[in-house]
Protein backbone atom coordinates (compact mmCIF):
# COMPACT_ATOMS: atom_id res chain seq x y z
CA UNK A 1 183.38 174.37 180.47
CA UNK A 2 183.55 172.54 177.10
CA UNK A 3 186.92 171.55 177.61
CA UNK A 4 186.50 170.07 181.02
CA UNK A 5 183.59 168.07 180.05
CA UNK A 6 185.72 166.71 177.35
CA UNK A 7 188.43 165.78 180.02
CA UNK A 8 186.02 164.31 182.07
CA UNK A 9 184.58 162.09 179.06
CA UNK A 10 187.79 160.90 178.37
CA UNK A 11 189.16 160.15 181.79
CA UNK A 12 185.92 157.45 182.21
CA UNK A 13 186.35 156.33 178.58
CA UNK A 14 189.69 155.10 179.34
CA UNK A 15 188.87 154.29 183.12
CA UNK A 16 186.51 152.13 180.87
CA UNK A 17 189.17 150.45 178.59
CA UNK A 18 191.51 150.20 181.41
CA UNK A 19 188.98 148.32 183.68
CA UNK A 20 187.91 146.06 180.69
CA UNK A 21 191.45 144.73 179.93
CA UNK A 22 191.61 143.51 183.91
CA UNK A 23 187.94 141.73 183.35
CA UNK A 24 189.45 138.21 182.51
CA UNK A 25 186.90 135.87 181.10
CA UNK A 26 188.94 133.45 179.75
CA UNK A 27 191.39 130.46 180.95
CA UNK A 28 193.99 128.57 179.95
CA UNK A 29 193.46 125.78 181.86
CA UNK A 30 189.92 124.29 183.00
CA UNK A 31 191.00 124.63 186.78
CA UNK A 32 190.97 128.46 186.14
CA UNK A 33 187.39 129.34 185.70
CA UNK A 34 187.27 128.71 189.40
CA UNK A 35 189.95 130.99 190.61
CA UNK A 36 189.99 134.73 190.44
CA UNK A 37 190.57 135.01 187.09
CA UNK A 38 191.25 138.94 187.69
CA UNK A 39 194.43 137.67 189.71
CA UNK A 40 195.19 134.44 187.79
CA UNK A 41 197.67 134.60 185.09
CA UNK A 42 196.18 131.63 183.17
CA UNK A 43 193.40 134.03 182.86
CA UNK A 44 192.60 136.91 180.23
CA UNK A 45 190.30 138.99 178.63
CA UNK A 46 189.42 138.03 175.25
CA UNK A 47 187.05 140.72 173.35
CA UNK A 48 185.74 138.34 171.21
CA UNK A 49 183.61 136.28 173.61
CA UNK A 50 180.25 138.34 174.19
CA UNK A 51 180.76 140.14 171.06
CA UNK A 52 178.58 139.50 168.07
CA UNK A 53 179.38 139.43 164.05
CA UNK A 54 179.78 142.79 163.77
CA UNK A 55 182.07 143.67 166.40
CA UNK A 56 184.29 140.80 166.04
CA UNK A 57 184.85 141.67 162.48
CA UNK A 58 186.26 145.01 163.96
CA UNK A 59 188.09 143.79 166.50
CA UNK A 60 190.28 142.05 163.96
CA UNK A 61 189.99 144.82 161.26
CA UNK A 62 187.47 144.39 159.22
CA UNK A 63 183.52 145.02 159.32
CA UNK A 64 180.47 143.62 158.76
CA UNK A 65 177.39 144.52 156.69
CA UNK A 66 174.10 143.68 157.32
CA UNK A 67 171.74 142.48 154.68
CA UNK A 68 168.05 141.72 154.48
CA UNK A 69 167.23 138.85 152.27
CA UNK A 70 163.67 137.49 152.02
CA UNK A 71 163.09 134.30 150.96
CA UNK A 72 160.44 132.94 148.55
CA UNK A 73 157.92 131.64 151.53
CA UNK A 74 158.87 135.29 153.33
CA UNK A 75 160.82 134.24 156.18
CA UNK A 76 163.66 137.86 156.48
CA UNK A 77 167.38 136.34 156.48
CA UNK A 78 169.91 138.15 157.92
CA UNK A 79 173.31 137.83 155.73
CA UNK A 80 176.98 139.23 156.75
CA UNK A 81 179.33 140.57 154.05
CA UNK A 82 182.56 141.08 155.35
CA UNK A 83 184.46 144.37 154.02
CA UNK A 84 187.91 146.26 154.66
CA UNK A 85 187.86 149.21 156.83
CA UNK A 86 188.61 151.85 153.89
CA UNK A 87 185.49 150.36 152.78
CA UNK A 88 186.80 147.85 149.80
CA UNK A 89 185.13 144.42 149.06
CA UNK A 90 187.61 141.11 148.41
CA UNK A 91 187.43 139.50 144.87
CA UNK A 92 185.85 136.29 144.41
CA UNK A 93 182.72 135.36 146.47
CA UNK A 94 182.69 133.11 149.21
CA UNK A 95 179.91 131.95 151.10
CA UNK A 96 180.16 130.39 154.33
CA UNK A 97 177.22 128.67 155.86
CA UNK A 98 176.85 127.29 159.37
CA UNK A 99 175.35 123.99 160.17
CA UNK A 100 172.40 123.31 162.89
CA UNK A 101 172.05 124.39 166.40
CA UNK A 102 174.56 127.64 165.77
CA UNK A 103 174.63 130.46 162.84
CA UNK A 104 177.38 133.23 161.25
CA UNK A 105 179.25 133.61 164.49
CA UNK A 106 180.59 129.81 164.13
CA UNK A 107 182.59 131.02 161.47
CA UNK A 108 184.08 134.34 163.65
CA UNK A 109 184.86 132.76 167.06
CA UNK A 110 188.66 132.05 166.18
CA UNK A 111 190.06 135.58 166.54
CA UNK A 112 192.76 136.11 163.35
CA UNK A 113 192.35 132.31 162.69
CA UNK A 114 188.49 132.23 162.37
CA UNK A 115 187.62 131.19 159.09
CA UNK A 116 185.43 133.96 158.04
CA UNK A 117 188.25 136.57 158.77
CA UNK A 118 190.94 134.27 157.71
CA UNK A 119 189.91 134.70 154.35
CA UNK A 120 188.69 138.40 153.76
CA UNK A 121 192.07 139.12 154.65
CA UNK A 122 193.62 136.71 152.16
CA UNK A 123 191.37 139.11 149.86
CA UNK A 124 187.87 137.16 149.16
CA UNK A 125 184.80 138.70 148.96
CA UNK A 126 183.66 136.43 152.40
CA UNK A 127 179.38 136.62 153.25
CA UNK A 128 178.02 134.61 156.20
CA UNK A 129 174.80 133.25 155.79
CA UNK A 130 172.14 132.72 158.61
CA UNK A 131 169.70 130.06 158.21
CA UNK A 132 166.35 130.39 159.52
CA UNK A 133 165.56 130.16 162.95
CA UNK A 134 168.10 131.76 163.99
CA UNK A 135 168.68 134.64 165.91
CA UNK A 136 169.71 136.62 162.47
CA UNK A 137 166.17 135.76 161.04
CA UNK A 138 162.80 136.41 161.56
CA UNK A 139 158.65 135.50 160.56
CA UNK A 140 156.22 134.52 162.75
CA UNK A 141 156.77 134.88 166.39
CA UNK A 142 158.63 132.18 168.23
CA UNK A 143 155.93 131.01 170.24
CA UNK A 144 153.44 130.45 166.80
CA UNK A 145 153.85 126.72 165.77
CA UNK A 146 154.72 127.40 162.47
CA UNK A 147 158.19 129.12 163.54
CA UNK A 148 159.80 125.42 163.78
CA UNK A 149 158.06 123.80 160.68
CA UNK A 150 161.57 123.85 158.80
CA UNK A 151 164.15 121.45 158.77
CA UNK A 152 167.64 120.87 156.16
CA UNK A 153 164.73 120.73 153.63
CA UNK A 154 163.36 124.11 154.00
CA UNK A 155 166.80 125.36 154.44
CA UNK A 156 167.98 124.25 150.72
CA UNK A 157 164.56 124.73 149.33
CA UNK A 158 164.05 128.52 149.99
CA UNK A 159 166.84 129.77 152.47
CA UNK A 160 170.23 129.01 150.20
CA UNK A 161 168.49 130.57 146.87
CA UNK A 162 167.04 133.21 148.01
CA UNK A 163 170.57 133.95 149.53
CA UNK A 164 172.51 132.76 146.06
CA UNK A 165 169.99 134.96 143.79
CA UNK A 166 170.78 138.39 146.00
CA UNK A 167 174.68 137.86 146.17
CA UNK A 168 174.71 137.18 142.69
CA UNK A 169 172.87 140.30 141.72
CA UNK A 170 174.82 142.31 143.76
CA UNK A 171 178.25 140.89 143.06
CA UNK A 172 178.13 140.39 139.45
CA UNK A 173 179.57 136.52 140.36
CA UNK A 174 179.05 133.37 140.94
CA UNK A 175 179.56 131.63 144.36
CA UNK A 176 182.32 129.50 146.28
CA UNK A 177 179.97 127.91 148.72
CA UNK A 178 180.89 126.68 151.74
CA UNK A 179 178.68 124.15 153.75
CA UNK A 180 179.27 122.88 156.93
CA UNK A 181 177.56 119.90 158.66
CA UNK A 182 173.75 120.95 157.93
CA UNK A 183 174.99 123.81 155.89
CA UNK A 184 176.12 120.66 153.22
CA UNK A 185 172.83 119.06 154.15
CA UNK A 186 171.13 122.23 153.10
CA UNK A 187 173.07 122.57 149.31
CA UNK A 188 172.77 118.93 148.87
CA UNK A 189 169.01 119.24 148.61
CA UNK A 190 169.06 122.35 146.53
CA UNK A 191 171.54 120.31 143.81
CA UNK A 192 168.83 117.62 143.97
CA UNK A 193 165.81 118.99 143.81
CA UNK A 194 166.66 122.18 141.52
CA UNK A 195 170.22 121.32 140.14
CA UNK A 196 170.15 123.75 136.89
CA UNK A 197 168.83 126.38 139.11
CA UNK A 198 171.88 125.76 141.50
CA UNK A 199 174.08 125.60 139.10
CA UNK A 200 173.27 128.96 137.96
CA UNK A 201 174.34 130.19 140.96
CA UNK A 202 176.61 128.11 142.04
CA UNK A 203 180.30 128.02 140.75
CA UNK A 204 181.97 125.24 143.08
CA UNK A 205 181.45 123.51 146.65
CA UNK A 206 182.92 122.71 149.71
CA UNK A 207 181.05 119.95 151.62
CA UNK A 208 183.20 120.61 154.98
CA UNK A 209 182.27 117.91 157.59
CA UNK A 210 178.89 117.47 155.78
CA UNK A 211 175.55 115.72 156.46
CA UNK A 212 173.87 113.46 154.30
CA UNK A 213 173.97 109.54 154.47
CA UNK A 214 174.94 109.30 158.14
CA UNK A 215 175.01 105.43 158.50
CA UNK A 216 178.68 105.33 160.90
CA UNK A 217 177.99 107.35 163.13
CA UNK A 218 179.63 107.35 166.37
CA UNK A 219 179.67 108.55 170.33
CA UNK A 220 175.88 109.62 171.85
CA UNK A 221 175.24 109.87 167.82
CA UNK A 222 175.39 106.34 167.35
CA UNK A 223 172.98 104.17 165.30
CA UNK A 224 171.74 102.00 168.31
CA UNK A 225 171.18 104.63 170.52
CA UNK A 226 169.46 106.55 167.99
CA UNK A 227 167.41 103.86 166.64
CA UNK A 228 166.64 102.70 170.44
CA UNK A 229 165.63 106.53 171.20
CA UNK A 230 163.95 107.02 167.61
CA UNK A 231 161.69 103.65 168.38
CA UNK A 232 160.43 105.55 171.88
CA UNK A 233 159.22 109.21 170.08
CA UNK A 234 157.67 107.37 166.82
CA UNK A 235 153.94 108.10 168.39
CA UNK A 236 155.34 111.49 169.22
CA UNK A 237 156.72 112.62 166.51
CA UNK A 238 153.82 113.90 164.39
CA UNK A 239 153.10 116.05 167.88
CA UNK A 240 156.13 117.74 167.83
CA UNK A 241 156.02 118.48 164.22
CA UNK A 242 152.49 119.75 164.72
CA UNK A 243 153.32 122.12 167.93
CA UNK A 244 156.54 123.27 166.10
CA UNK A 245 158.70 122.67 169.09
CA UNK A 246 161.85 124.43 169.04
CA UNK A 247 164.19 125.65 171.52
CA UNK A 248 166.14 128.81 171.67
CA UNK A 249 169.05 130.32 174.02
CA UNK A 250 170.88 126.61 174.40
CA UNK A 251 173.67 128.89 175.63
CA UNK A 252 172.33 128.90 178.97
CA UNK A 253 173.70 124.92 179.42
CA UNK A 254 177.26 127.29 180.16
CA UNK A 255 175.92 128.24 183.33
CA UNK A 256 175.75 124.53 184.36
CA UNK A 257 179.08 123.81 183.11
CA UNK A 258 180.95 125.86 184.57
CA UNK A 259 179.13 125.73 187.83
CA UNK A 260 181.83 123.30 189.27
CA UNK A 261 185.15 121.25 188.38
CA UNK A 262 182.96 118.11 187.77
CA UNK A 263 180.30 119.61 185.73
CA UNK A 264 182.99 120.97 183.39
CA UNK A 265 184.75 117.49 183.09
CA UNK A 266 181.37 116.30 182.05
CA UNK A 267 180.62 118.76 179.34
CA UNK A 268 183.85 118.53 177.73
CA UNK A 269 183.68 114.70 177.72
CA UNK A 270 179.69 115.27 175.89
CA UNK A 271 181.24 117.50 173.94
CA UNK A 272 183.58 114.57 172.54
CA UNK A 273 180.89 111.83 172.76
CA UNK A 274 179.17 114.03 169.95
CA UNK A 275 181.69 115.88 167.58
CA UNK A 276 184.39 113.12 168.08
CA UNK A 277 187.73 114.11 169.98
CA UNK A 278 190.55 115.50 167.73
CA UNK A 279 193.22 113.44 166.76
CA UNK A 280 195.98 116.20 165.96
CA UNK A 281 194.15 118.92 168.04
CA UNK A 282 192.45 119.34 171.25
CA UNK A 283 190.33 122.11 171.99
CA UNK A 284 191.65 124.49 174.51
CA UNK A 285 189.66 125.88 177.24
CA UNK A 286 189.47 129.44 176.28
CA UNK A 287 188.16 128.16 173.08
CA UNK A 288 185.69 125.78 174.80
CA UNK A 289 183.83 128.83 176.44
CA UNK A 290 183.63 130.57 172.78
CA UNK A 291 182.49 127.03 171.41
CA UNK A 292 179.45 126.96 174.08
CA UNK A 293 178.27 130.85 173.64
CA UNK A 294 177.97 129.64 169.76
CA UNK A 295 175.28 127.19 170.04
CA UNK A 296 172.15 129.07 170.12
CA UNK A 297 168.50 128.13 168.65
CA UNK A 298 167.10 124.04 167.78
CA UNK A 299 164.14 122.97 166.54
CA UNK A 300 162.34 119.73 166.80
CA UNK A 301 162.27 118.95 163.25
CA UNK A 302 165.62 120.21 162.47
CA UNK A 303 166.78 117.38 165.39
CA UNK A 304 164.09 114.56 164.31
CA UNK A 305 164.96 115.16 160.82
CA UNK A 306 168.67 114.43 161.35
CA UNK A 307 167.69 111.22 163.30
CA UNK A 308 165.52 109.97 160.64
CA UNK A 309 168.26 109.81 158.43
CA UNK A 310 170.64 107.66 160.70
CA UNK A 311 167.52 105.69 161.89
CA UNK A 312 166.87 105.17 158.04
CA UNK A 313 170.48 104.60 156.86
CA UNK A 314 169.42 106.92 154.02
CA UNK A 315 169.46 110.90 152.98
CA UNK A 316 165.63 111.64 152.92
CA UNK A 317 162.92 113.50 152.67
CA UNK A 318 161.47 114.10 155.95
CA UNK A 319 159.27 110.98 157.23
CA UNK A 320 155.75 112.18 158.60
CA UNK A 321 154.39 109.34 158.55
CA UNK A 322 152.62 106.67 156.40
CA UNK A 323 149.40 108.94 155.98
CA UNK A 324 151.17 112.22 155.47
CA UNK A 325 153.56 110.67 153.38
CA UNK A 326 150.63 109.49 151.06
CA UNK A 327 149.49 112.97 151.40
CA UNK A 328 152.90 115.18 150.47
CA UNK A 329 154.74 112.51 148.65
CA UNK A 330 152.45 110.07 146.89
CA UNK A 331 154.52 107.36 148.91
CA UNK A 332 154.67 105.71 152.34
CA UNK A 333 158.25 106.47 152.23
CA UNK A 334 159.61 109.70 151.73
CA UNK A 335 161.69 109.86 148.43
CA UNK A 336 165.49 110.42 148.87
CA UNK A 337 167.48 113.46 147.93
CA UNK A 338 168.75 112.09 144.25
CA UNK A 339 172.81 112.43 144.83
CA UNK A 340 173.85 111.83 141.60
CA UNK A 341 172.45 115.14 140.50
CA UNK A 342 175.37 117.19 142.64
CA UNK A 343 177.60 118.73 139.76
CA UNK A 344 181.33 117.42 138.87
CA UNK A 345 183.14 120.95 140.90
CA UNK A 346 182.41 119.36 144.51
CA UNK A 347 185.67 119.06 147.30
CA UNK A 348 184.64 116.87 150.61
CA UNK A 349 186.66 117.41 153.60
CA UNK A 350 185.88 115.09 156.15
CA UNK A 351 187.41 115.24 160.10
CA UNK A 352 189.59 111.81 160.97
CA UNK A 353 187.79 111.62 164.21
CA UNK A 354 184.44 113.46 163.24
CA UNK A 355 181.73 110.96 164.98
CA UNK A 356 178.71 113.21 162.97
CA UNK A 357 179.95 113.54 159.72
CA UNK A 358 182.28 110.08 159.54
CA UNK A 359 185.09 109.16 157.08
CA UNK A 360 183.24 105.81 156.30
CA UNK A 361 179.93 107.82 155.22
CA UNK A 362 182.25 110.67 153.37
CA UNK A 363 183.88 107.92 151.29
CA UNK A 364 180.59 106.15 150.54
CA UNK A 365 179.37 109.66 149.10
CA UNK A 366 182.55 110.17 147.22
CA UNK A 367 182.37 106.74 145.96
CA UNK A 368 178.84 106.40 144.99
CA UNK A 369 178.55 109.74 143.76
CA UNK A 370 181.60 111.06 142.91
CA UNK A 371 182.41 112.74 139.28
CA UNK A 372 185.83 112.85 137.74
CA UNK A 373 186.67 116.19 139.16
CA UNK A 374 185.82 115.49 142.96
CA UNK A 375 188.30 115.88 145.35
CA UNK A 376 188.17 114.59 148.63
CA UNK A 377 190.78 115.65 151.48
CA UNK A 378 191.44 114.37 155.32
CA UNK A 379 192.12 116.74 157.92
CA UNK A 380 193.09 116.00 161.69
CA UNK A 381 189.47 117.31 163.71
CA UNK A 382 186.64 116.10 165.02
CA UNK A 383 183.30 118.12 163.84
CA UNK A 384 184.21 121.24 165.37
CA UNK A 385 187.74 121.54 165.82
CA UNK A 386 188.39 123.79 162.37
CA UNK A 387 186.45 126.83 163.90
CA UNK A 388 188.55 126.93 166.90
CA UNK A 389 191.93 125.62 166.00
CA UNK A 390 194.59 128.39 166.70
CA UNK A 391 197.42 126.49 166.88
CA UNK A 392 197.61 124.20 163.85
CA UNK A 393 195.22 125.42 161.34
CA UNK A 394 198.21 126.97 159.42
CA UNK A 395 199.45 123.77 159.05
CA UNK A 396 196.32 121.42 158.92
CA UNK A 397 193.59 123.54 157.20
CA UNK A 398 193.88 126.66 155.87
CA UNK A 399 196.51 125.18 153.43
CA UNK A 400 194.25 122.75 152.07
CA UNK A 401 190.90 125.61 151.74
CA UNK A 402 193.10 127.65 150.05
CA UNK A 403 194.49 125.47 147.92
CA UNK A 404 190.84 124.90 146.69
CA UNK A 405 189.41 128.29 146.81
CA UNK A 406 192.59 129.34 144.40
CA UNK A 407 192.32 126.76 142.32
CA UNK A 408 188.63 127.12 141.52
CA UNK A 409 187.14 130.40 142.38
């Protein structure tokens, strides 16, 4: 009896992996999401695309520990450390943290070639943090107006130490940190506003496609249209800050996409108009659906936050207003994030055709700021284009990272 319920187990089980293989839900071309894709050769199943964190990491074979980090103001982070499967750590910590709108599954969504794998298996100890917000995070419940009252600020205020102080305990070592777009945004206040505490921590940084003075921006990101649009929510803006908008499952915008040949034409155009389109790399389409799934949660104050500082030409604290300002800040103007306390172990890597994080404003950092040991290093993206690359990062980024990480880890 035993041994034909054990047949009968495995006869579905691999009915189960049989049937999966033929459920394609990924295409070559655009034109392909509205074929058959079971029939269409352009068309395949990728594993990767509804999976999460964890079973990504074994799908390319690896795994993925959860941790439980509070922070100082008791918001529960959720933090990935990436292990072999005979259960060994890498050497050398490296900390990879996402930047606004997505979290830890930026950095997995490139099979092999994401960067997260990419380097466990060149033999770094590789954790993935998870800002608040996020769906890796919790406190109060989404619908309480507090939930949203965060933005870059809070992130490298409380969310980055409270991850830096558990890694280092556990690890024994200091950190190779990682930031990218808000994720720099987020260390760059921590440097400024505690920089011995940092450096503690801290061992050297990667500011990749970062966000701090963000005066050339370019694409639906511009300074006119954000100035024009920033000029229209100025009343409003306390309101939102006070009702702690936020929104959550900005996924769903797929399901528009992809509902016709026209509507996909337009969101991979907006998807240009904001991250910039790549100058040695375009994104494929099967990549395109993975780069979608990844944006997930946005609050109001993360958002407003980010277009203060291109409405203000400056990296500040955020602006609540001439009375609150008084209030918080002893000043009508919010103070700016002091640069020139970032240490001298700092690398900026900037995209040629990023329209968020520019060229023009990455030089202006570099060259305002910069310390004798800064390095600063082009590659050929837009904002994006490094988590999904699988066709040149061999040649156009991974080179370069690990050229750094070597070097200084």
């Amino acid at each position: 009896m035993y041994r034909n319920f054990s047949f009968i187990i495995l006869f579905f089980s691999g009915f189960g992996l049989v049937y999966s293989k033929e459920l394609a839900n990924v295409c070559e071309s655009y034109d392909g999401y509205f074929t058959d894709k079971n029939t269409n050769p352009e068309c395949f199943y990728d594993p990767d695309l509804d999976a999460n964190v964890e079973q990504r990491a074994v799908n390319h074979g690896l795994l993925a520990e959860k941790h439980y980090i509070r922070t100082e103001d008791s918001w529960i982070l959720i933090t990935f450390r990436l292990k072999n499967l005979n259960g060994t750590y890498g050497k050398g910590v490296v900390f990879l943290q996402h930047g606004l709108g997505t979290d830890a599954t930026s950095f997995t969504g490139n099979g092999n070639k994401s960067i997260a794998f990419f380097l466990a298996k060149q033999g770094y100890d590789v954790w993935l943090g998870n800002f608040r917000g996020t769906d890796f995070s919790s406190s109060q419940n989404l619908q309480n107006k507090q939930f949203w009252d965060f933005s870059y600020h809070e992130h490298g205020l409380y969310d980055l130490p409270a991850n830096f102080k558990y890694i280092t305990a556990k690890t024994k070592s200091k950190i190779y940190y990682i930031g990218h777009s808000m994720g720099g945004s987020a260390i760059a206040v921590y440097f400024s506003t505690k920089p011995e505490e940092a450096l503690t921590f801290v061992k050297y940084t990667t500011f990749l496609c970062a966000t701090t003075y963000m005066r050339h921006t370019k694409g639906l990101l511009n300074f006119n249209i954000i100035n024009n649009l920033y000029a229209l929510l100025l009343n409003w803006i306390p309101q939102a800050v006070l009702t702690g908008l936020g929104f959550t499952n900005i996924s769903g915008l797929e399901s528009m996409c992809f509902a016709s040949r026209e509507n996909l034409r337009v969101c991979t155009r907006l998807n240009e108009y904001v991250a910039g389109s790549g100058v040695g790399y375009k994104m494929s389409p099967e990549k395109f659906l993975l780069a979608w799934r990844a944006i997930k949660n946005l609050g109001v104050k993360q958002m407003l936050h980010f277009a203060q500082t291109i409405h203000s030409r400056d990296f500040r604290m955020f602006d609540y207003g001439p009375r609150q300002n008084m209030i918080r800040y002893n000043s009508i103007i919010p103070p700016p994030y002091d640069l020139s306390k970032l240490p001298t172990n700092i690398t900026l890597i900037y995209g040629a055709n990023d329209y968020i994080s520019t060229k023009e404003d990455t030089l202006y950092v570099f060259n305002k700021y910069g310390k004798r040991n800064w390095e600063v290093y082009e590659i050929p993206y837009n904002h994006v284009d490094h988590f999904y690359d699988y066709k040149y990062a061999d040649k156009a980024f991974f080179p370069l990272l690990l050229k750094s990480i070597n070097k200084h880890i």
